[in-house]
Protein backbone atom coordinates (compact mmCIF):
# COMPACT_ATOMS: atom_id res chain seq x y z
CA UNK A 1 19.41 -4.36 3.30
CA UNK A 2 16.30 -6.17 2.48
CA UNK A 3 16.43 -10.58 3.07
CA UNK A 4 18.12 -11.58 0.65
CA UNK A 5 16.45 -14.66 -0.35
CA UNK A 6 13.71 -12.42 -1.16
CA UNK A 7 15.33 -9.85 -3.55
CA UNK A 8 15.56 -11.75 -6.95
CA UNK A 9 11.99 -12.14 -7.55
CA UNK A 10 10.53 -8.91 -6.02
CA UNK A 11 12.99 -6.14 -6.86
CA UNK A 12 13.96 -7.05 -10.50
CA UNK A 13 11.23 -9.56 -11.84
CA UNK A 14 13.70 -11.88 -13.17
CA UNK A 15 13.26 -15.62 -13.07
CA UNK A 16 15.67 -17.48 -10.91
CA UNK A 17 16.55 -19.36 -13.85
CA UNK A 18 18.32 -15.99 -15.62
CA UNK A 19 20.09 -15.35 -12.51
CA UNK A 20 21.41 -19.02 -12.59
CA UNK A 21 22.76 -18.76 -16.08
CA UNK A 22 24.85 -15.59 -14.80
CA UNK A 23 26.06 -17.45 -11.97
CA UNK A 24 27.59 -20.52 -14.43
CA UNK A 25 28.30 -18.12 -16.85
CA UNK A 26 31.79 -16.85 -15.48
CA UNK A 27 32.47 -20.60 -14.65
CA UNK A 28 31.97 -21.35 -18.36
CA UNK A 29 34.26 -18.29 -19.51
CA UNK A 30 37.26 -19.18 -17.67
CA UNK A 31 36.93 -22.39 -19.13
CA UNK A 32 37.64 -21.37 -22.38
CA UNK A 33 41.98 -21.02 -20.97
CA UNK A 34 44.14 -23.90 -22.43
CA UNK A 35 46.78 -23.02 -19.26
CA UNK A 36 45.88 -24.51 -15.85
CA UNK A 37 46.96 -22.49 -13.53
CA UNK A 38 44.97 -19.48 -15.25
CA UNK A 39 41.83 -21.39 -15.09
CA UNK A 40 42.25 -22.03 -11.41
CA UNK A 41 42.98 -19.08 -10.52
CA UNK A 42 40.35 -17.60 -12.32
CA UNK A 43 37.98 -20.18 -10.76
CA UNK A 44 39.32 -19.37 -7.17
CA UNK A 45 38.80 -15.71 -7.76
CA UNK A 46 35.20 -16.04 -9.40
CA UNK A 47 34.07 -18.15 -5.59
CA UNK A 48 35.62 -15.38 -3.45
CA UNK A 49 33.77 -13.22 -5.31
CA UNK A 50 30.56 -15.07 -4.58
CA UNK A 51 31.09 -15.67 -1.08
CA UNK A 52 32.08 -11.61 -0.47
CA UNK A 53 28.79 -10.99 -1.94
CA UNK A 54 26.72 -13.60 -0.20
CA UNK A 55 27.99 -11.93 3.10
CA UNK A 56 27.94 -8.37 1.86
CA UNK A 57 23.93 -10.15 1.78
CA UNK A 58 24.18 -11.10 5.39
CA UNK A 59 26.02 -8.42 7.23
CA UNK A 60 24.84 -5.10 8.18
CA UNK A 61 26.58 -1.49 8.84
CA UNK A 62 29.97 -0.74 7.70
CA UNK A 63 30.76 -4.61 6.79
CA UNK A 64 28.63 -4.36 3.89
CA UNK A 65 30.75 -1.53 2.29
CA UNK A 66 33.93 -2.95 3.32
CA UNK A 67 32.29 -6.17 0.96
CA UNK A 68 31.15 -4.49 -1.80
CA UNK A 69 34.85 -2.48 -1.69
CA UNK A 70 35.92 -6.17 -2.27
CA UNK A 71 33.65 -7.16 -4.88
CA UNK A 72 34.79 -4.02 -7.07
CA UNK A 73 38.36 -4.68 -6.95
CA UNK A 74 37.32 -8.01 -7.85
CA UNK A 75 35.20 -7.18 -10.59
CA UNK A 76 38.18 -4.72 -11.84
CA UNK A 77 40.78 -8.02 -11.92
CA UNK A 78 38.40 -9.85 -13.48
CA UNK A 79 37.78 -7.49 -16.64
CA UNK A 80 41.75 -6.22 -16.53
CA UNK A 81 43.47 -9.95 -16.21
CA UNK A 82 40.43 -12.06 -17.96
CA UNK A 83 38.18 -9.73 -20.08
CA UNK A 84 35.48 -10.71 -18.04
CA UNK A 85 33.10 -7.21 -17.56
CA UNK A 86 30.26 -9.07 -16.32
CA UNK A 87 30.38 -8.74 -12.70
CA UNK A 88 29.26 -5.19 -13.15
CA UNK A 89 25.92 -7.21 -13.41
CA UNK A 90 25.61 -8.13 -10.25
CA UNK A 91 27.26 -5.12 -8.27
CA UNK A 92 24.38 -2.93 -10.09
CA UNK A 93 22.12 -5.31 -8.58
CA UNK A 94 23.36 -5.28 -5.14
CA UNK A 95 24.04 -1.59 -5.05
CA UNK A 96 20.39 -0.67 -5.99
CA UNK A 97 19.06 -2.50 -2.90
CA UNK A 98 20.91 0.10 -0.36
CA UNK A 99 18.95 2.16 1.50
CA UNK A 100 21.34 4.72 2.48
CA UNK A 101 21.33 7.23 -0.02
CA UNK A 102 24.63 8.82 0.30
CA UNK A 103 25.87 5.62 0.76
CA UNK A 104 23.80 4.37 -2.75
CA UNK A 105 25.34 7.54 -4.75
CA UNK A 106 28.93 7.17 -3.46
CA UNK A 107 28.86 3.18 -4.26
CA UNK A 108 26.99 3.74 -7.82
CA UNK A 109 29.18 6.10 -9.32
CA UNK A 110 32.38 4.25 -7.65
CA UNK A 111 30.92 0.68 -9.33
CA UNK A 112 29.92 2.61 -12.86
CA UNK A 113 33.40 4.77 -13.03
CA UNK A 114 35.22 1.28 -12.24
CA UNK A 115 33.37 -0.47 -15.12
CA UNK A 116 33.90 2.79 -17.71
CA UNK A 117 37.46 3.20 -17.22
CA UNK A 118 38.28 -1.00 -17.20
CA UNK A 119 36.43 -1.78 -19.87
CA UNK A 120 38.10 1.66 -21.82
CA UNK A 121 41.41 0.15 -20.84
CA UNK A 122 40.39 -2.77 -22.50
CA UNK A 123 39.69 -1.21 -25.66
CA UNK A 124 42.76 0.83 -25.79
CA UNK A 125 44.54 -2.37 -25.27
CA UNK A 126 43.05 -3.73 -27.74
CA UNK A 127 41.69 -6.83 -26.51
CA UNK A 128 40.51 -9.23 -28.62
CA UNK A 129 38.01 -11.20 -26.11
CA UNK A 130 36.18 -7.39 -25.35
CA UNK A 131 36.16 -6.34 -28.88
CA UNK A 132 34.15 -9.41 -29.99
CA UNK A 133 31.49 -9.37 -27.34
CA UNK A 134 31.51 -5.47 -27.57
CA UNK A 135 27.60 -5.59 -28.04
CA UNK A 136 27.21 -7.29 -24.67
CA UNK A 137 29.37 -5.36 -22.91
CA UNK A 138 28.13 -1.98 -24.42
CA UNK A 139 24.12 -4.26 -22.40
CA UNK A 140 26.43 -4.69 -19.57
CA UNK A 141 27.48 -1.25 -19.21
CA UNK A 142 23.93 0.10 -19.89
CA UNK A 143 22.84 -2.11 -17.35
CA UNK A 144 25.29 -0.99 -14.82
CA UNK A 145 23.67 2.37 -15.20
CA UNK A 146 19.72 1.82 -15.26
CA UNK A 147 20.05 -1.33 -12.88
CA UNK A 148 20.95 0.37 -9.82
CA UNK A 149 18.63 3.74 -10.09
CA UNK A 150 15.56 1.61 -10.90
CA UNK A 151 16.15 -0.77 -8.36
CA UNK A 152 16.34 2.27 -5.90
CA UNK A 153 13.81 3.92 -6.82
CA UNK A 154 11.43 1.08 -6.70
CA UNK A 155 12.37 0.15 -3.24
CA UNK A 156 11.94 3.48 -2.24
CA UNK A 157 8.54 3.40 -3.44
CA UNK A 158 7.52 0.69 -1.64
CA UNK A 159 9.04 2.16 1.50
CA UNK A 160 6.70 4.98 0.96
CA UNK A 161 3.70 2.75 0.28
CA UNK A 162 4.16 1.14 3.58
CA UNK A 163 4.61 4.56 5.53
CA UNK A 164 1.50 5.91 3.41
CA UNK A 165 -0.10 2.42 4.51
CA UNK A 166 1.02 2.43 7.76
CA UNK A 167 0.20 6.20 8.45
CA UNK A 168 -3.65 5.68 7.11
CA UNK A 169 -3.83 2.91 9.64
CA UNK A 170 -2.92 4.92 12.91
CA UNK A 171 -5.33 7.56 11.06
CA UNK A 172 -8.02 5.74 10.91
CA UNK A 173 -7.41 3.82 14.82
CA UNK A 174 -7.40 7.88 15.68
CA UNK A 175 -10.13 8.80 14.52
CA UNK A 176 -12.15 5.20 15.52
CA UNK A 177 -10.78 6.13 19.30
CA UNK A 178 -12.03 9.24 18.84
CA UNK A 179 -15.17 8.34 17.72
CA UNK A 180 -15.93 6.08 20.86
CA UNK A 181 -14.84 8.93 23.31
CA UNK A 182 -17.90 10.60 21.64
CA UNK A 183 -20.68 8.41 21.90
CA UNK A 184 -19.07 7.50 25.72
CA UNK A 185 -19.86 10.95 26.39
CA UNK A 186 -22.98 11.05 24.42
CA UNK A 187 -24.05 7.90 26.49
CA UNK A 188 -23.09 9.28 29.51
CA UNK A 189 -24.86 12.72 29.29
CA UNK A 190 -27.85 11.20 28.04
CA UNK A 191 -28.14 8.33 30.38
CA UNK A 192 -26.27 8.90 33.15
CA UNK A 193 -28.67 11.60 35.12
CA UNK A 194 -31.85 10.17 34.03
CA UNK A 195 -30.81 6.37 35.19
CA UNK A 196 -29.87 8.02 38.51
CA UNK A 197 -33.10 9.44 38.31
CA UNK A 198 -34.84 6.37 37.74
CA UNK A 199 -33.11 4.54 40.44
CA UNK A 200 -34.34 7.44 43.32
CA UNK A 201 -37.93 7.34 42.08
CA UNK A 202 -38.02 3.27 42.04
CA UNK A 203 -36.56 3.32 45.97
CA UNK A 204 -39.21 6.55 46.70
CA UNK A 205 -42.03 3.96 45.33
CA UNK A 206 -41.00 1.51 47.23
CA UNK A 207 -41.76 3.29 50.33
CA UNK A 208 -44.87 5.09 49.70
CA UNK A 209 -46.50 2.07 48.67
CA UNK A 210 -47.91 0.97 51.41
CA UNK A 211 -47.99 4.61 53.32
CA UNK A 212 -49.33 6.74 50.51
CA UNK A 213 -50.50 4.40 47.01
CA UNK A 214 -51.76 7.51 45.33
CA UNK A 215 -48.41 9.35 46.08
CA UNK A 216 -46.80 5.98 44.53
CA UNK A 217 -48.80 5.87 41.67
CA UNK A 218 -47.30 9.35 41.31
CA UNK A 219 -44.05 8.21 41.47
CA UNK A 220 -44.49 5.46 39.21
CA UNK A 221 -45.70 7.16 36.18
CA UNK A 222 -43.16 9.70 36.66
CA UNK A 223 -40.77 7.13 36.84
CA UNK A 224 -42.06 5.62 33.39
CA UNK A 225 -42.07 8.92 32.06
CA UNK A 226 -38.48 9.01 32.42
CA UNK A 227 -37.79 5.94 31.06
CA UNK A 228 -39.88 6.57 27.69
CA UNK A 229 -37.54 10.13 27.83
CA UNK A 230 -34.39 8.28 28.15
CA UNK A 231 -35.48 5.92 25.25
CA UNK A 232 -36.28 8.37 23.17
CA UNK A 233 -33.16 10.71 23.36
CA UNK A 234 -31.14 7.25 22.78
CA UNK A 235 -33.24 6.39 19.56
CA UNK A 236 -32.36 10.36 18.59
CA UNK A 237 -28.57 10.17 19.29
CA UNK A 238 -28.38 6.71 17.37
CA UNK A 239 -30.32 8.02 14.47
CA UNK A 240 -27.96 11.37 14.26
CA UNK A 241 -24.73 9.71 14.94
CA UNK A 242 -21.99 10.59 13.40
CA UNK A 243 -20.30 7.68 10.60
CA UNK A 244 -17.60 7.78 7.74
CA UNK A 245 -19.01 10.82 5.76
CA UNK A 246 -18.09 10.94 2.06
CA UNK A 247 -16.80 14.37 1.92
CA UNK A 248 -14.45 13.16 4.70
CA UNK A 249 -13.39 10.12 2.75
CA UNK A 250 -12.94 12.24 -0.28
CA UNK A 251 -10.85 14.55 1.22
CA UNK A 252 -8.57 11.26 2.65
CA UNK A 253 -8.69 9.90 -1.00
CA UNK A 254 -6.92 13.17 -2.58
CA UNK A 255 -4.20 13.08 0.38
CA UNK A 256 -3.17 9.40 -0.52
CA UNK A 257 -3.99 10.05 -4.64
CA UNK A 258 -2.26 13.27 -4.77
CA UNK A 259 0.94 11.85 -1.94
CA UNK A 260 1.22 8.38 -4.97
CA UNK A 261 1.87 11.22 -7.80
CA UNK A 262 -1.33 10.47 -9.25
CA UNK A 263 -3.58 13.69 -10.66
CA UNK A 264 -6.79 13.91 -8.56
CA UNK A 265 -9.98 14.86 -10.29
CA UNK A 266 -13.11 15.14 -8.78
CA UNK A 267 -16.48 16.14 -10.84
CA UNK A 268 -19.50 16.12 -8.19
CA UNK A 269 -20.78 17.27 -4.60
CA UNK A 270 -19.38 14.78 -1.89
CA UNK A 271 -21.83 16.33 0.41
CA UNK A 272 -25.08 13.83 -0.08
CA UNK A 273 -28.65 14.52 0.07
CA UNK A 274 -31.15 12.61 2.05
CA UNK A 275 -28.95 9.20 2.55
CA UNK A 276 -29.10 6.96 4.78
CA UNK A 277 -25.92 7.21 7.67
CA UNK A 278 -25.52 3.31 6.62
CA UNK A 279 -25.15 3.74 3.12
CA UNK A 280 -22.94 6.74 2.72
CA UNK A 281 -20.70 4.90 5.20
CA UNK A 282 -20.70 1.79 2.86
CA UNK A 283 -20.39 4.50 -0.32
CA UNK A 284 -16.99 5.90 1.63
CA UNK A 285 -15.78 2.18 2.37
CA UNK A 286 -15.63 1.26 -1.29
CA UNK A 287 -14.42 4.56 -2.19
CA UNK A 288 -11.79 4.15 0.41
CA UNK A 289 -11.41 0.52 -0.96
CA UNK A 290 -10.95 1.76 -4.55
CA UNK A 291 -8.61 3.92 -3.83
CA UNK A 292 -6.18 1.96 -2.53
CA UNK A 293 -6.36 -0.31 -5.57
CA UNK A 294 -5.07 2.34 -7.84
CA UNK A 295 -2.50 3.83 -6.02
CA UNK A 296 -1.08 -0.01 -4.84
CA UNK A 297 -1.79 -1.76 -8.42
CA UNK A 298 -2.93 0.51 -11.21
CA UNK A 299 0.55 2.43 -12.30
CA UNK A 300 -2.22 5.25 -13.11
CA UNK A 301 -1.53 8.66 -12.92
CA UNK A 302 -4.78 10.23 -13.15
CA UNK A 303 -7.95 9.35 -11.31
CA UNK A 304 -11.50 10.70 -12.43
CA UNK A 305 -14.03 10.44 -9.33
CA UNK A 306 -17.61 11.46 -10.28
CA UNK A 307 -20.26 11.88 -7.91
CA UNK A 308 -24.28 11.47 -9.64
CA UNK A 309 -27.51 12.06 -7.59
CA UNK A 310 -30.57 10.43 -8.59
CA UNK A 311 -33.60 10.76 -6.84
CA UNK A 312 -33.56 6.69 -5.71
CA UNK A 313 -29.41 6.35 -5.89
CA UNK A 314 -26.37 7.77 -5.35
CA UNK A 315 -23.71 6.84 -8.30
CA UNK A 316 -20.04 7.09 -7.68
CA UNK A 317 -17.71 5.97 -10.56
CA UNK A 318 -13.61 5.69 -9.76
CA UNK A 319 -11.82 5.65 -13.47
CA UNK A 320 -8.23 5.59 -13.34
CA UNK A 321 -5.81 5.45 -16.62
CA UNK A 322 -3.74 2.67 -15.07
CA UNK A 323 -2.84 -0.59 -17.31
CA UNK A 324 -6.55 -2.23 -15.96
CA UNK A 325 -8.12 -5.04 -13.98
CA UNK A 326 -6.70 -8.00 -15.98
CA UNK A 327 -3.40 -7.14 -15.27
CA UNK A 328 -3.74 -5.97 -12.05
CA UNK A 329 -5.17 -9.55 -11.18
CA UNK A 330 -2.30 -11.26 -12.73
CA UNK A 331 0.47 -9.04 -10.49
CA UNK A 332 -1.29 -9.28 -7.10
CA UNK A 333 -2.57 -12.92 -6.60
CA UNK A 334 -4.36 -11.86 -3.50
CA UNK A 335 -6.80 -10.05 -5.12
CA UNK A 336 -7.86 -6.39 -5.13
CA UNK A 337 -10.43 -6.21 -3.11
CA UNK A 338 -13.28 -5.87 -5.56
CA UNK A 339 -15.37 -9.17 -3.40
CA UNK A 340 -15.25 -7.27 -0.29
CA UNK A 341 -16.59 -4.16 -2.11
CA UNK A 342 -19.46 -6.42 -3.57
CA UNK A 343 -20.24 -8.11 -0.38
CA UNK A 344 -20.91 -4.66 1.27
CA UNK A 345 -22.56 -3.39 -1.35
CA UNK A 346 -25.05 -6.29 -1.21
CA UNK A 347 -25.93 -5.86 2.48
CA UNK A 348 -27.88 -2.09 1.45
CA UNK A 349 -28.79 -3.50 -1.77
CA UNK A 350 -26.09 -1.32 -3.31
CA UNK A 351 -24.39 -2.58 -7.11
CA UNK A 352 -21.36 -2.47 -8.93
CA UNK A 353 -20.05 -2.34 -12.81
CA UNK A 354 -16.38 -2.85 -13.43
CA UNK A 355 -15.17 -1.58 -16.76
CA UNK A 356 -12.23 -2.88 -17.87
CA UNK A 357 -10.00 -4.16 -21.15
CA UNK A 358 -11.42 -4.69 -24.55
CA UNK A 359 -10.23 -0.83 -25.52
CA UNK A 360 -10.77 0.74 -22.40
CA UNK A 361 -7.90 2.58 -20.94
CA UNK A 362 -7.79 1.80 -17.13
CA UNK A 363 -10.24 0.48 -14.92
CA UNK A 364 -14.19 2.41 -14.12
CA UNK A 365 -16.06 0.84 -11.37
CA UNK A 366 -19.09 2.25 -10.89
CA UNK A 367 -20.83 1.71 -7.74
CA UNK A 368 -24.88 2.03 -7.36
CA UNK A 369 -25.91 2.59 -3.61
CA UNK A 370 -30.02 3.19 -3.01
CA UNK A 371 -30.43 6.43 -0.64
CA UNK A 372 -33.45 4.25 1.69
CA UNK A 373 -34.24 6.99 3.57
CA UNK A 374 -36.12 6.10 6.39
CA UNK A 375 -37.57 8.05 9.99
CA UNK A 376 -36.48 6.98 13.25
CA UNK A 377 -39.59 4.83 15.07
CA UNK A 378 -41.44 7.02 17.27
CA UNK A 379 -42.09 6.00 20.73
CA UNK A 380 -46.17 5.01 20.97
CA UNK A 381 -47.62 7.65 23.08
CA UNK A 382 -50.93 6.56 25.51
């Protein structure tokens, strides 16, 4: 079970003001009895109710179905000896917030067949109190039924957000670690004999100095030699290291579109022409970026990804048919990402349009980056 101080606001988007009014609202009911004793018996039964379901809250395991066992046969009193069928309400609430699926399935269709058949005995007994509030009961039952399967189903979407989430994040720590093994090797075979090197010539110098100059002189330009080799080889492996490719980060972008349920399109050749290492990387970054926007806030389920080659810029636009960037802002108050996006985009000079509202379905961002090819510096040569 999930905190449960957290549950009213974040599974079913009801204000804790509605849930309030239910809680009074039996209280109220059993008010309505001229006799005494009924009404205090009927209050007495309405607080064990609510303190079996606060702990059914607050235990774990097979407590929490020994509870909600409670609650129904509760629930059933109430609706048999009081024509109250509104506890439903709340099981259907509870119930939709258990993990366990067996254990969701066995306790929904227990709660739902409870409801039918008391509320049906009800009827057949003709009971005044349920025949005049038939319309709310008919919402109560209705709500019994949808309640607990979205509920569920939202949970379990979130569950597999944060696995998706979670899984991208030892993905990309993988493929960082990965990534530094390389250039330690790179480093290593590059530098390693040549800075040996170095240090054996500098020591043979250092003898012939005074013995043999010319010999040293020798030594000494070979030695710089060397060095100019070793610098150059570094400036080549820096210029040709490998970054974030966007064909790579396309191909991560379909996994997490495609594992959200959300049609992948792609129009366009990932594989770029004369860019800049720097730039693609910052191109896959708000691709990346984008991404995760629409599967985590958009409720889209298609995304268009175009890819445009200009002879100065490289255009990627992300259009999704979600319910668009207004929205989305209002539903996540942290944001969406959109200023990091901007701030990289700025550091190569890069640009972005967002598209969004005023008759567009969905959101289009499309993202300008310049290409700024430029050669590696070659070393001066004397």
């Amino acid at each position: 079970m999930q905190k449960w101080s957290q549950l009213f606001y974040k599974n079913t988007g009801l204000n804790p003001y509605v849930w309030l009014v239910f809680f009074i609202l039996p209280f109220y009911y059993i008010s309505q009895y001229s006799q005494l004793w009924t009404m205090v018996t009927g209050i007495i039964i309405i607080l064990v109710f609510f303190v079996c379901y606060l702990l059914a809250f607050i235990t774990k395991g097979w407590q929490v179905y020994m509870w909600i066992g409670l609650l129904i046969a509760i629930s059933i009193t109430m609706t048999i000896a009081y024509d109250y069928a509104y506890f439903s309400l709340f099981l259907a609430f509870f119930i939709g917030n258990i993990k366990n699926k067996a254990g969701f399935f066995t306790l929904y269709s227990v709660n739902l067949g409870a409801s039918f058949l008391t509320v049906n005995y009800g009827f057949i007994n003709q009971s005044s109190l349920l025949l005049s509030q038939f319309p709310f009961v008919f919402i109560s039952l209705m709500a019994s039924i949808l309640l607990p399967i979205s509920t569920y189903n939202k949970n379990k979407r979130e569950q597999l957000e944060g696995q998706l989430e979670s899984a991208n994040k030892r993905l990309d720590d993988l493929v960082k670690m990965e990534e530094r093994q390389r250039i330690a090797r790179d480093l290593h075979d590059t530098l390693g004999q040549k800075l040996s090197l170095i240090g054996l010539k500098t020591d043979l110098a250092k003898r012939l100095l005074r013995k043999n100059p010319d010999q040293a002189i020798i030594e000494l330009n070979e030695l710089r030699q060397t060095a100019s080799t070793a610098l150059k080889e570094v400036r080549e492996m820096v210029t040709t290291m490998r970054g974030t490719q966007l064909v790579d980060e396309m191909f991560r972008a379909e996994q997490i579109l495609k594992a959200a349920s959300i049609e992948f399109i792609l129009q366009g050749n990932p594989k770029l022409q004369d860019t800049s290492q720097l730039n693609e990387n910052v191109l896959g970054m708000c691709l990346k970026e984008a991404v995760t926007n629409i599967v985590k806030h958009s409720q889209a389920t298609r995304c268009i990804i175009e890819i445009e080659e200009t002879p100065s810029h490289n255009v990627l636009t992300v259009n999704d048919n979600g319910i668009g960037m207004e929205r989305t802002r209002k539903q996540d108050r942290r944001g969406t990402g959109i200023l990091g996006m901007k701030e990289r985009l700025e550091f190569v000079n890069g640009c972005m349009d967002i598209r969004s509202g005023a008759g567009t379905q969905g959101t289009s961002l499309i993202i300008h980056v310049p290409k700024l090819v430029r050669k590696p510096i070659k070393e001066a040569e004397e």
